[in-house]
N, C-alpha and C. Protein backbone atom coordinates (compact mmCIF):
# COMPACT_ATOMS: atom_id res chain seq x y z
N UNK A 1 -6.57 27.17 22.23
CA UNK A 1 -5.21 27.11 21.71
C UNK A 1 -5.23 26.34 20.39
N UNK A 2 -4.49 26.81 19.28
CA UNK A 2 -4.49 26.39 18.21
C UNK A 2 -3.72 25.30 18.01
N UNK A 3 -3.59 24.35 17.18
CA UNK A 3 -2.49 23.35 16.66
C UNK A 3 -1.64 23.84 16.15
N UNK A 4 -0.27 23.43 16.92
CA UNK A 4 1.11 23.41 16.32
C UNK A 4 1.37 23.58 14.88
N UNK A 5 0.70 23.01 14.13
CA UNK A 5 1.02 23.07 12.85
C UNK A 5 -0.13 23.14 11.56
N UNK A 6 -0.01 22.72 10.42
CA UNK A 6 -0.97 23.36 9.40
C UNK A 6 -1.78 21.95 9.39
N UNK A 7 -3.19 21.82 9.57
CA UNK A 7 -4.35 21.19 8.91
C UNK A 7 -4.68 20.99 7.82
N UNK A 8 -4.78 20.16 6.81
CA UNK A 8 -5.33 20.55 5.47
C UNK A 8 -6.15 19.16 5.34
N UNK A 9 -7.27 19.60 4.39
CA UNK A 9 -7.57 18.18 3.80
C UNK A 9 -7.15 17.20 2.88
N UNK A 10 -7.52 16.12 2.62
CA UNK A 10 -6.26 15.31 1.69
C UNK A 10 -6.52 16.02 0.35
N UNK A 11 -7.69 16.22 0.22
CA UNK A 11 -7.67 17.09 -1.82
C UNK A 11 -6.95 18.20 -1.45
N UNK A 12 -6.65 18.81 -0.40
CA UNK A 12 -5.33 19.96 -0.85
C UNK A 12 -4.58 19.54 -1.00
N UNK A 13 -3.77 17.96 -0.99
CA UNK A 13 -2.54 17.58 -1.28
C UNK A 13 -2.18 17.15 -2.20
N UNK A 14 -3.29 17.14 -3.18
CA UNK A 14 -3.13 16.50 -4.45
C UNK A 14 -2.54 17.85 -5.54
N UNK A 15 -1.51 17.26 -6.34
CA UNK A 15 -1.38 18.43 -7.28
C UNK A 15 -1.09 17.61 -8.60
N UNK A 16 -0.73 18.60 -9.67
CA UNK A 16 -1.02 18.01 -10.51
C UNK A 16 0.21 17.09 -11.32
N UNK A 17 0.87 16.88 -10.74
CA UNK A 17 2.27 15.74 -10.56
C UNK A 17 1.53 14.34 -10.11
N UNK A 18 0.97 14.60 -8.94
CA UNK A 18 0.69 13.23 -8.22
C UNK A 18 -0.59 12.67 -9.08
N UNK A 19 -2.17 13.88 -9.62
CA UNK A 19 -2.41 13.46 -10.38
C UNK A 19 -2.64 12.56 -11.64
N UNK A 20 -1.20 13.35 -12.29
CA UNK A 20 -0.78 12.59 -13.18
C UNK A 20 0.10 11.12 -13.10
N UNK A 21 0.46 11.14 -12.57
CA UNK A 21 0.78 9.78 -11.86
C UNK A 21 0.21 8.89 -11.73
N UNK A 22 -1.16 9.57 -11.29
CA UNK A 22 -2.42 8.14 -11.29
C UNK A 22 -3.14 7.73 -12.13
N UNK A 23 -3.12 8.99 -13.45
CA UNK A 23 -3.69 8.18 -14.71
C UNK A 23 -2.99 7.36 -15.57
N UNK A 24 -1.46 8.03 -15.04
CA UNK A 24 -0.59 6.91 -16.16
C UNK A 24 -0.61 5.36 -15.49
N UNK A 25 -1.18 5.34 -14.03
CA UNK A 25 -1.19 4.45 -13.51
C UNK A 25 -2.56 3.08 -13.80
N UNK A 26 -3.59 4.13 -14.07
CA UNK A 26 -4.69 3.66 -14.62
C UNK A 26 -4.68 2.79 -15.89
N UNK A 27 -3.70 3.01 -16.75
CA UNK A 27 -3.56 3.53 -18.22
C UNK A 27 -2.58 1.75 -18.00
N UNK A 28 -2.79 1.00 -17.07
CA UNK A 28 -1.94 -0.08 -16.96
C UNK A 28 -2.59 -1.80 -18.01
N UNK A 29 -1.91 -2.17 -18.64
CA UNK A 29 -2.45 -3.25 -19.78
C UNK A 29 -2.98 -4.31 -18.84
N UNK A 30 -3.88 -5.06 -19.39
CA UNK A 30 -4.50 -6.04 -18.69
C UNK A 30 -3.85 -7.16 -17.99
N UNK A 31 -2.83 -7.51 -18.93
CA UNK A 31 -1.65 -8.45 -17.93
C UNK A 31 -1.36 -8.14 -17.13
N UNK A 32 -1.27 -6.77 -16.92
CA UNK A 32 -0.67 -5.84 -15.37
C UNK A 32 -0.81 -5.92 -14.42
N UNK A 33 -2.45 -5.21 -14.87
CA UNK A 33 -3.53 -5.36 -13.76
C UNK A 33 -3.92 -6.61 -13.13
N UNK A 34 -3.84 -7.85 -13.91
CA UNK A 34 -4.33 -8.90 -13.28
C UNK A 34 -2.90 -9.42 -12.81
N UNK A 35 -1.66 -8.86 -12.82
CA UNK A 35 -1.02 -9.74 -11.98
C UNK A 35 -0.71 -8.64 -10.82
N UNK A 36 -1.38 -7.61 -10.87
CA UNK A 36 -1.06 -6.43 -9.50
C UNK A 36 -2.67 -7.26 -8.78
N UNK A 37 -3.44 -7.80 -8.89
CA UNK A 37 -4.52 -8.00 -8.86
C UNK A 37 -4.27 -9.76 -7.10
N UNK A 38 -3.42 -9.66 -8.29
CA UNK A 38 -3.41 -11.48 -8.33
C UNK A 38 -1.79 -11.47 -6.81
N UNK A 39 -1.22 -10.37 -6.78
CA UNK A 39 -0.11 -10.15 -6.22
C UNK A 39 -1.29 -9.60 -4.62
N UNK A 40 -1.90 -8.74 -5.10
CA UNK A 40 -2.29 -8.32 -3.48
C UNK A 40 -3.39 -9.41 -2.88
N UNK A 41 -3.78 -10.33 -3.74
CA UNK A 41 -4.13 -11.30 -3.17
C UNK A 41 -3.78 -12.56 -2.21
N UNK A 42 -2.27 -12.43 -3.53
CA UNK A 42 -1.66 -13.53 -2.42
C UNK A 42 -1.25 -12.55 -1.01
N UNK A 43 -0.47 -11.45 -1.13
CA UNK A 43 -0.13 -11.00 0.19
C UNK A 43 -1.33 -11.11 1.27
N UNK A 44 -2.96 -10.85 0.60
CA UNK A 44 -3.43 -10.21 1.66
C UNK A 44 -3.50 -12.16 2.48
N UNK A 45 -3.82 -13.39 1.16
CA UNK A 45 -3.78 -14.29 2.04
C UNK A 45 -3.12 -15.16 2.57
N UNK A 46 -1.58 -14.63 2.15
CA UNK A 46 -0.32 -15.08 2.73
C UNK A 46 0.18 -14.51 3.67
N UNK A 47 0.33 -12.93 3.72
CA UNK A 47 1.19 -12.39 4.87
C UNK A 47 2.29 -12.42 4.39
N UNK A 48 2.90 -12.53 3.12
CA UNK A 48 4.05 -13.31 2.92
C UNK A 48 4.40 -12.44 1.74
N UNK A 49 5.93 -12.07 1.18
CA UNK A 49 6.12 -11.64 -0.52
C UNK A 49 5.72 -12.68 -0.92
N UNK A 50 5.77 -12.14 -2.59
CA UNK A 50 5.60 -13.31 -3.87
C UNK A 50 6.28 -13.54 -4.05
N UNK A 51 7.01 -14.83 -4.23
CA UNK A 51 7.80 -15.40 -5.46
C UNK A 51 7.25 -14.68 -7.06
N UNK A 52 8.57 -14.28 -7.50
CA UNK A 52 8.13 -14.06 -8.92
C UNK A 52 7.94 -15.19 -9.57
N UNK A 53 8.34 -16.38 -9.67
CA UNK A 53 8.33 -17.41 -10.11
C UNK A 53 6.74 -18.22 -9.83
N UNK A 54 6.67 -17.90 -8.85
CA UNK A 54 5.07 -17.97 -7.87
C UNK A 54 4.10 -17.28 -8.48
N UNK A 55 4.55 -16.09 -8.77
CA UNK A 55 3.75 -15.39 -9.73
C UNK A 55 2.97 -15.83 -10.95
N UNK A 56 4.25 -16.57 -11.92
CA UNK A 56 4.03 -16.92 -13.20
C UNK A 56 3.15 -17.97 -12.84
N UNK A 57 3.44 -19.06 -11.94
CA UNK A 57 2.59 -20.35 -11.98
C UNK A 57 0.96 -20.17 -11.53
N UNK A 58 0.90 -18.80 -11.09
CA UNK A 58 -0.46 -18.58 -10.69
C UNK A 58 -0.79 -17.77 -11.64
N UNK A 59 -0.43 -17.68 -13.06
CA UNK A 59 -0.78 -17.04 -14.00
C UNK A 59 -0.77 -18.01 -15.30
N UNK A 60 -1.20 -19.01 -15.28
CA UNK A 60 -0.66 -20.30 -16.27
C UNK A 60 -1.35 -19.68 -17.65
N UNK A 61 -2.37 -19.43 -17.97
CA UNK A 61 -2.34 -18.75 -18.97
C UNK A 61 -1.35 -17.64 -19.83
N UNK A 62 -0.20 -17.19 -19.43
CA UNK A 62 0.25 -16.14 -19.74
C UNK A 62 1.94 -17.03 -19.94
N UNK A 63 2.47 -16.68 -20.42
CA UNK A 63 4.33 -17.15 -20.81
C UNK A 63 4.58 -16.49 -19.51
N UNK A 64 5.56 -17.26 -18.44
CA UNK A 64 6.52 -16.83 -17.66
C UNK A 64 7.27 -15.35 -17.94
N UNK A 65 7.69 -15.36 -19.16
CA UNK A 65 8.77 -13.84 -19.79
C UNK A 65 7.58 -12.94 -19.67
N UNK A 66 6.55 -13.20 -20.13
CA UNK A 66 5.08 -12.00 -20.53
C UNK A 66 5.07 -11.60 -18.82
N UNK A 67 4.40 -12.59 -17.96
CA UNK A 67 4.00 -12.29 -16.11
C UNK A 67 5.36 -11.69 -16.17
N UNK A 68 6.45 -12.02 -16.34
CA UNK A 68 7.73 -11.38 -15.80
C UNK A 68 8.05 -9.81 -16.26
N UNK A 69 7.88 -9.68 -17.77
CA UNK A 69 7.67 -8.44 -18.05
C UNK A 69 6.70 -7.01 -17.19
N UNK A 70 5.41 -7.96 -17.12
CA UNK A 70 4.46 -7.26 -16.74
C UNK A 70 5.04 -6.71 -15.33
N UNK A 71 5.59 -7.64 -14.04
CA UNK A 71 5.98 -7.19 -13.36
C UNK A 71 6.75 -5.91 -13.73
N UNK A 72 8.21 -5.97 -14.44
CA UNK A 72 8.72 -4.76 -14.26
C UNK A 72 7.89 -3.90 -14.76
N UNK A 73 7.08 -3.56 -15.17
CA UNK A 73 6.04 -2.54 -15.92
C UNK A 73 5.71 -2.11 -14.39
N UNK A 74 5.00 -3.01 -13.62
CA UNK A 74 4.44 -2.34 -12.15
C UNK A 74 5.25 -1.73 -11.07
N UNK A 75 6.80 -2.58 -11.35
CA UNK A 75 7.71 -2.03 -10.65
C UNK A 75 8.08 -0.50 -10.88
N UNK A 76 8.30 -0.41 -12.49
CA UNK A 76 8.72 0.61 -13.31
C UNK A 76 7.79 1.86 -12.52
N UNK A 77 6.40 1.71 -12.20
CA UNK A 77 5.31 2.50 -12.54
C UNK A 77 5.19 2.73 -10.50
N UNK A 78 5.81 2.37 -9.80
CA UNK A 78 5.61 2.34 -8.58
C UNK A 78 4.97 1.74 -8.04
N UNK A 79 4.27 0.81 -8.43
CA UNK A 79 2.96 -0.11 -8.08
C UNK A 79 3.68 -1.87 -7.11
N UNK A 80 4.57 -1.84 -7.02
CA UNK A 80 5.01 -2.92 -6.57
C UNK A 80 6.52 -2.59 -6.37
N UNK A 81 7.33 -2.98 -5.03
CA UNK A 81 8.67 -3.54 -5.16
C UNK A 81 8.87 -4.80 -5.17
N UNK A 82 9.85 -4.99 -5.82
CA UNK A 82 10.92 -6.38 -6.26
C UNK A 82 11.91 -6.45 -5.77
N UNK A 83 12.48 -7.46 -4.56
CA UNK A 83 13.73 -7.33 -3.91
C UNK A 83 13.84 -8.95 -4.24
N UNK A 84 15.16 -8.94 -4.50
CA UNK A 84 15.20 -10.45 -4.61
C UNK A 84 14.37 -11.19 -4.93
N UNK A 85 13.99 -11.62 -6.37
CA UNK A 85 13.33 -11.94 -6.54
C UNK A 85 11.75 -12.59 -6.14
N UNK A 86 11.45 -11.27 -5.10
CA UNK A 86 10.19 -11.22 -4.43
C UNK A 86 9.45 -10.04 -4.85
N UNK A 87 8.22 -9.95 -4.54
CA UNK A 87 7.61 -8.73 -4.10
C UNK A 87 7.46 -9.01 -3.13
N UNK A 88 7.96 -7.73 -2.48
CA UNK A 88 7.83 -7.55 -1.08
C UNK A 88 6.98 -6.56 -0.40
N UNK A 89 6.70 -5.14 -1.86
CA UNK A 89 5.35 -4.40 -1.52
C UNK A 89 4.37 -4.37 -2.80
N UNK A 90 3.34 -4.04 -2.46
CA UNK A 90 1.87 -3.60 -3.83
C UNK A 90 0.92 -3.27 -2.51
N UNK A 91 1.40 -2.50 -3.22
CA UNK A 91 0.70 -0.74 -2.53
C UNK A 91 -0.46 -1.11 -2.39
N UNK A 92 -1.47 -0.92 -1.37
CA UNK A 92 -0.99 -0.51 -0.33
C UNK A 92 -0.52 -1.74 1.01
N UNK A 93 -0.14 -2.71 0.51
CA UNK A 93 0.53 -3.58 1.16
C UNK A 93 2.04 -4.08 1.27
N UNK A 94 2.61 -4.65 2.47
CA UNK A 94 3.66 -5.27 2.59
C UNK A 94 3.81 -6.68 2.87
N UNK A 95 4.66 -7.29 2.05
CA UNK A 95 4.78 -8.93 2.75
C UNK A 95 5.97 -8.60 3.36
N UNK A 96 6.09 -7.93 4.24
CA UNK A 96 7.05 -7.97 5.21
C UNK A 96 6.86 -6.89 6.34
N UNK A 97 7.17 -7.26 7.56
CA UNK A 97 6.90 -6.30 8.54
C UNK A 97 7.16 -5.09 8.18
N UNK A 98 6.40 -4.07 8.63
CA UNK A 98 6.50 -2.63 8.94
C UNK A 98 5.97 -1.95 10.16
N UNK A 99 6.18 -0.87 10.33
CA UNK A 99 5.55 0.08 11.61
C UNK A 99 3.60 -0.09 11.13
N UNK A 100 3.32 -0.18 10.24
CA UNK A 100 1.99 -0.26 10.16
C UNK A 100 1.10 -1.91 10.19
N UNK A 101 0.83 -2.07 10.91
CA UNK A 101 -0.18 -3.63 11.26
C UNK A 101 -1.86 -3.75 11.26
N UNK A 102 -1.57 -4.17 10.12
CA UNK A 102 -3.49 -4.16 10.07
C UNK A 102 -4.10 -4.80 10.45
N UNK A 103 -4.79 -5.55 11.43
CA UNK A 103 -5.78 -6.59 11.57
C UNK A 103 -7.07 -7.09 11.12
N UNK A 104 -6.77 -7.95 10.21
CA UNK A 104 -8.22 -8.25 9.47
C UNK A 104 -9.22 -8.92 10.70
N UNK A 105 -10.77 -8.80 10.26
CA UNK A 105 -11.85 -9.39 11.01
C UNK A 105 -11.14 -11.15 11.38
N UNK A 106 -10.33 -11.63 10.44
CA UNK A 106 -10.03 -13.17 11.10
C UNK A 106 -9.31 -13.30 12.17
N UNK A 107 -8.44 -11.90 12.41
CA UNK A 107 -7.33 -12.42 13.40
C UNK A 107 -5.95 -11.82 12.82
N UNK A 108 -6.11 -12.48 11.71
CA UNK A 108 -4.54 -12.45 10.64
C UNK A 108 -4.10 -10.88 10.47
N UNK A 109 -2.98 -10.53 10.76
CA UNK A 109 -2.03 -9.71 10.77
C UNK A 109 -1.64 -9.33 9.15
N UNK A 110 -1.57 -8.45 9.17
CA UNK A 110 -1.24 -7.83 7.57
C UNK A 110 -0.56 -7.07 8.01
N UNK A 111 0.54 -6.37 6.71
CA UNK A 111 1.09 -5.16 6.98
C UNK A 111 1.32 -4.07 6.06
N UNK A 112 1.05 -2.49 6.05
CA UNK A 112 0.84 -1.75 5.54
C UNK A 112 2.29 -0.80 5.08
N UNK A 113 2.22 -0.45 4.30
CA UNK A 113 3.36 0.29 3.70
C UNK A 113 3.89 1.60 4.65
N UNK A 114 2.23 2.44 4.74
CA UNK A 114 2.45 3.77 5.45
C UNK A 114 1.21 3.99 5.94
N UNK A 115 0.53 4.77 7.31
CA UNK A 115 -0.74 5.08 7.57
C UNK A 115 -1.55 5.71 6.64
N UNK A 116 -1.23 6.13 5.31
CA UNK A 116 -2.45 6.37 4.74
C UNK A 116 -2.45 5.03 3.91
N UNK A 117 -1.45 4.16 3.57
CA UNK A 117 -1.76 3.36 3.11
C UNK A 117 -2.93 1.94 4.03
N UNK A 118 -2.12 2.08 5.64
CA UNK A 118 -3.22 1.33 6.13
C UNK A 118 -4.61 1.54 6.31
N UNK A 119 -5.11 2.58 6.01
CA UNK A 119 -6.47 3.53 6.52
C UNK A 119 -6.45 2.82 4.89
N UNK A 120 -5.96 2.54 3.88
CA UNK A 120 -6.93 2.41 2.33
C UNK A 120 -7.40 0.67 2.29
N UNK A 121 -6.75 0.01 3.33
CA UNK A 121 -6.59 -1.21 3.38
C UNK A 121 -8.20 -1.81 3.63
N UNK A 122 -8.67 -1.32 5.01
CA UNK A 122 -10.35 -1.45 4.93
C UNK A 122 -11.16 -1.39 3.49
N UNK A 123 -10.51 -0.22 2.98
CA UNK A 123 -11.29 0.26 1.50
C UNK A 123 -11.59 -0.71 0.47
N UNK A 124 -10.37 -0.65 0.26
CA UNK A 124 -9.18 -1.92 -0.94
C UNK A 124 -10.09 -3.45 -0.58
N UNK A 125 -10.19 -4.17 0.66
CA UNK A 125 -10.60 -5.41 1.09
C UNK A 125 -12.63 -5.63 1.49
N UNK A 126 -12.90 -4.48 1.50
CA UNK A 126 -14.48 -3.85 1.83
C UNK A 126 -15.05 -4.44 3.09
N UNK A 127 -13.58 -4.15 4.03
CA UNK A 127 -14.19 -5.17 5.40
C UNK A 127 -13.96 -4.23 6.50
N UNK A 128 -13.97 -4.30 8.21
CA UNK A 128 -12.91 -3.40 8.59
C UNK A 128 -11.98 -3.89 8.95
N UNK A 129 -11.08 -3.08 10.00
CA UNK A 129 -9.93 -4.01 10.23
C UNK A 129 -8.96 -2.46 11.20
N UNK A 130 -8.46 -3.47 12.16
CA UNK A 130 -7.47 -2.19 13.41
C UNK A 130 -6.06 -2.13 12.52
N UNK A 131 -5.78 -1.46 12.61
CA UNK A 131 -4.76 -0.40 12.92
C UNK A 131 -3.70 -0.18 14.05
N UNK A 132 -2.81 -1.12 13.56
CA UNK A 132 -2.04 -0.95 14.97
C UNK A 132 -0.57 -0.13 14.49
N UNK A 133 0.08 1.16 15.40
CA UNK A 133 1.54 1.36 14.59
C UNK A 133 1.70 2.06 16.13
N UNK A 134 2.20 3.47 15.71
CA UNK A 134 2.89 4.24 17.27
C UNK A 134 3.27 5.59 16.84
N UNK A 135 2.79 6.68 17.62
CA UNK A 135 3.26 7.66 17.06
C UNK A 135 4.92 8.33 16.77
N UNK A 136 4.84 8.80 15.69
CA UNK A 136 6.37 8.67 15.17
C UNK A 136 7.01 9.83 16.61
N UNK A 137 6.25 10.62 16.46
CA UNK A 137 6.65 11.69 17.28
C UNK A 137 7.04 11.62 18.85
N UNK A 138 5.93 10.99 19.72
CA UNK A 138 6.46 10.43 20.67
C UNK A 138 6.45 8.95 20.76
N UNK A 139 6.35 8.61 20.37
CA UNK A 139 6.26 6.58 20.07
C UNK A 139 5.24 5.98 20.70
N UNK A 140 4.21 6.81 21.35
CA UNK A 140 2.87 6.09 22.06
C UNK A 140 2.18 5.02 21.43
N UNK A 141 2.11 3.76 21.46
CA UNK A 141 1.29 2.56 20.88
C UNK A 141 -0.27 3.44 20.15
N UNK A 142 -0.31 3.21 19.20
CA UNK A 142 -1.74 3.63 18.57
C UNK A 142 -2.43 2.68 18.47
N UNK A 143 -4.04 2.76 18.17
CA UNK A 143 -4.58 1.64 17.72
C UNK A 143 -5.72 2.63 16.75
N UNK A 144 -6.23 2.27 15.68
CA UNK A 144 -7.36 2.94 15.13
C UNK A 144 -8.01 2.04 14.32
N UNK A 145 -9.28 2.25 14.61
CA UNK A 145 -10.64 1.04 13.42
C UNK A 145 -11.04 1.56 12.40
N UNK A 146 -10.81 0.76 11.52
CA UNK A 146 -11.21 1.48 10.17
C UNK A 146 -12.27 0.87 9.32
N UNK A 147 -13.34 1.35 9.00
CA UNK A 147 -13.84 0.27 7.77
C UNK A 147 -14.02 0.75 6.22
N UNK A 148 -14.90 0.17 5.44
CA UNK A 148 -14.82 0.56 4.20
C UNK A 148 -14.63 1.86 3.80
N UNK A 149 -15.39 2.77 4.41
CA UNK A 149 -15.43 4.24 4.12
C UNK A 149 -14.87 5.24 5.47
N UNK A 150 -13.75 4.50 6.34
CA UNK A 150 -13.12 5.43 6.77
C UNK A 150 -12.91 5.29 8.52
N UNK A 151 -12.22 6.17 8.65
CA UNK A 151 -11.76 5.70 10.19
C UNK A 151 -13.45 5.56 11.18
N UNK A 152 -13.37 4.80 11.97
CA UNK A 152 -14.53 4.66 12.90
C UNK A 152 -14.02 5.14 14.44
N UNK A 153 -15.23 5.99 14.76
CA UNK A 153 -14.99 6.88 16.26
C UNK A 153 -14.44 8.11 16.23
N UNK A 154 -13.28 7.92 16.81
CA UNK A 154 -12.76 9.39 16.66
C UNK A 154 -12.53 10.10 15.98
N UNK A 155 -13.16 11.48 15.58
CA UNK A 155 -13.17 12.30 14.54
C UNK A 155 -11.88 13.05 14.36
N UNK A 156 -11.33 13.25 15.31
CA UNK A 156 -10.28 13.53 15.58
C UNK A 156 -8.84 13.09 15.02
N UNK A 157 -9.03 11.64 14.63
CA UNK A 157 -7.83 11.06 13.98
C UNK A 157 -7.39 11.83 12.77
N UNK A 158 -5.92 11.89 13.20
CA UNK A 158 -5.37 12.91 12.27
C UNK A 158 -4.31 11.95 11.43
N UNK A 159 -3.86 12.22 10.26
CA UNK A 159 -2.48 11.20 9.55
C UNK A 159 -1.96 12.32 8.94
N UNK A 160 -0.05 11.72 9.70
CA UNK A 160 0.97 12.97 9.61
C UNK A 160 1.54 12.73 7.99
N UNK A 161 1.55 13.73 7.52
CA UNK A 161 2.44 13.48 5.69
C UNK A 161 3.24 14.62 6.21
N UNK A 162 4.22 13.86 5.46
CA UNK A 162 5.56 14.23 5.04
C UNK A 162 6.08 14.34 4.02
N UNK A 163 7.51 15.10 3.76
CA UNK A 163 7.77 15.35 2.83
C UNK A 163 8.34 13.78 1.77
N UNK A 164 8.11 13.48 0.78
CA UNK A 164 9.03 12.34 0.40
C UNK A 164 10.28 13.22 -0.06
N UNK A 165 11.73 11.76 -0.12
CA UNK A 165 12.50 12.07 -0.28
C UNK A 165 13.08 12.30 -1.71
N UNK A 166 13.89 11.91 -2.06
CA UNK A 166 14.10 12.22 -3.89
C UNK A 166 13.27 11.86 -4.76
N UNK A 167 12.54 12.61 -5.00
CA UNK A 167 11.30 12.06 -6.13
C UNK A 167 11.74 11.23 -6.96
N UNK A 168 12.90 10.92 -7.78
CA UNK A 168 12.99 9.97 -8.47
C UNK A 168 12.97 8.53 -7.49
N UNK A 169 13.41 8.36 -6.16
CA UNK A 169 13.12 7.07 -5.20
C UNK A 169 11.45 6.83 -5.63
N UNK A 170 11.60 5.37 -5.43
CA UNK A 170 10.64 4.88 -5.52
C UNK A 170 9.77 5.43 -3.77
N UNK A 171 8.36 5.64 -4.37
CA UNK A 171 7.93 5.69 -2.72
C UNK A 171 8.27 5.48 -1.40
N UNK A 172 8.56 3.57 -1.79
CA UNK A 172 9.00 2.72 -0.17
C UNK A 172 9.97 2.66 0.33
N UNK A 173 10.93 3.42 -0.69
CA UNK A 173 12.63 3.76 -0.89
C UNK A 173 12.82 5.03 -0.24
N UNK A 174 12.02 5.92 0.01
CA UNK A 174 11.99 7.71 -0.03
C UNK A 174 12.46 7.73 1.40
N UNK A 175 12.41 6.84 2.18
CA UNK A 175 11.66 7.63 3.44
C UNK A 175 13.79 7.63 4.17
């Protein structure tokens, strides 16, 4: 018996929209990068958003207005949300709960934006780390191990995509 629905691999999902997206993403100035850099650091060793203000002081080399700019540049570009003067995501992380829970080798609880974002989290950190969320469909508790280069054990693990919602929404906004 066949599966319910269509299989594909992730390079069939790429087109040339999302593509492009990722070089303009590439294409990010060095202040950027080191405070998108410097942002998933603190989350991964806080658990916690950033203070934007938190931001600047862990950037003492740089003017407060410059780190502050740079932020909206990452915001602008999808690379981070800003709620109240926090970040609260940088992709592929959350400082704030979600359906996706990563467990690093220490113990410490992280949290992931979306399951393909938690499956990049092993990648992103070069360690492994579980996977805890529930299936959307029937809500069964999941658990899955992941390490640097990809889910461990079951070959079988599948991750459901969906459609996003108004393309102009920001990603973490879409759903």
């Amino acid at each position: 018996m066949g599966r319910p629905f269509e299989v594909k691999e992730a390079a069939e999902l790429l087109d040339s929209g999302f593509l492009a997206k990722w070089q303009e993403r590439r294409a990010l100035d060095p202040l950027a990068r080191t405070a998108l850099r410097t942002i998933l650091e603190q989350i991964v060793e806080s658990g916690r958003p950033v203070r934007v203000e938190e931001l600047a002081a862990l950037l003492p080399a740089h003017d407060p207005g410059e780190v502050s700019d740079a932020m909206a540049r990452l915001d602008e570009k999808d690379l981070i949300v800003v709620l109240e003067e926090q970040v609260i995501v940088a992709y592929p992380l959350a400082g704030i709960p979600t359906a996706f829970t990563v467990i690093l080798p220490d113990g410490f609880e992280r949290y992931a934006v979306c399951a393909i974002d938690a499956l990049g989290v092993p990648a992103m950190l070069g360690q492994p780390a579980a996977i805890r969320s529930h299936c959307h469909h029937c809500r069964e508790p999941l658990e899955i191990h992941a390490g640097p280069n990809g889910p461990i054990g079951d070959a079988e693990v599948m991750v459901w995509v969906g459609e996003r919602g108004e393309p102009r929404k920001k990603s973490y906004t879409s759903r």
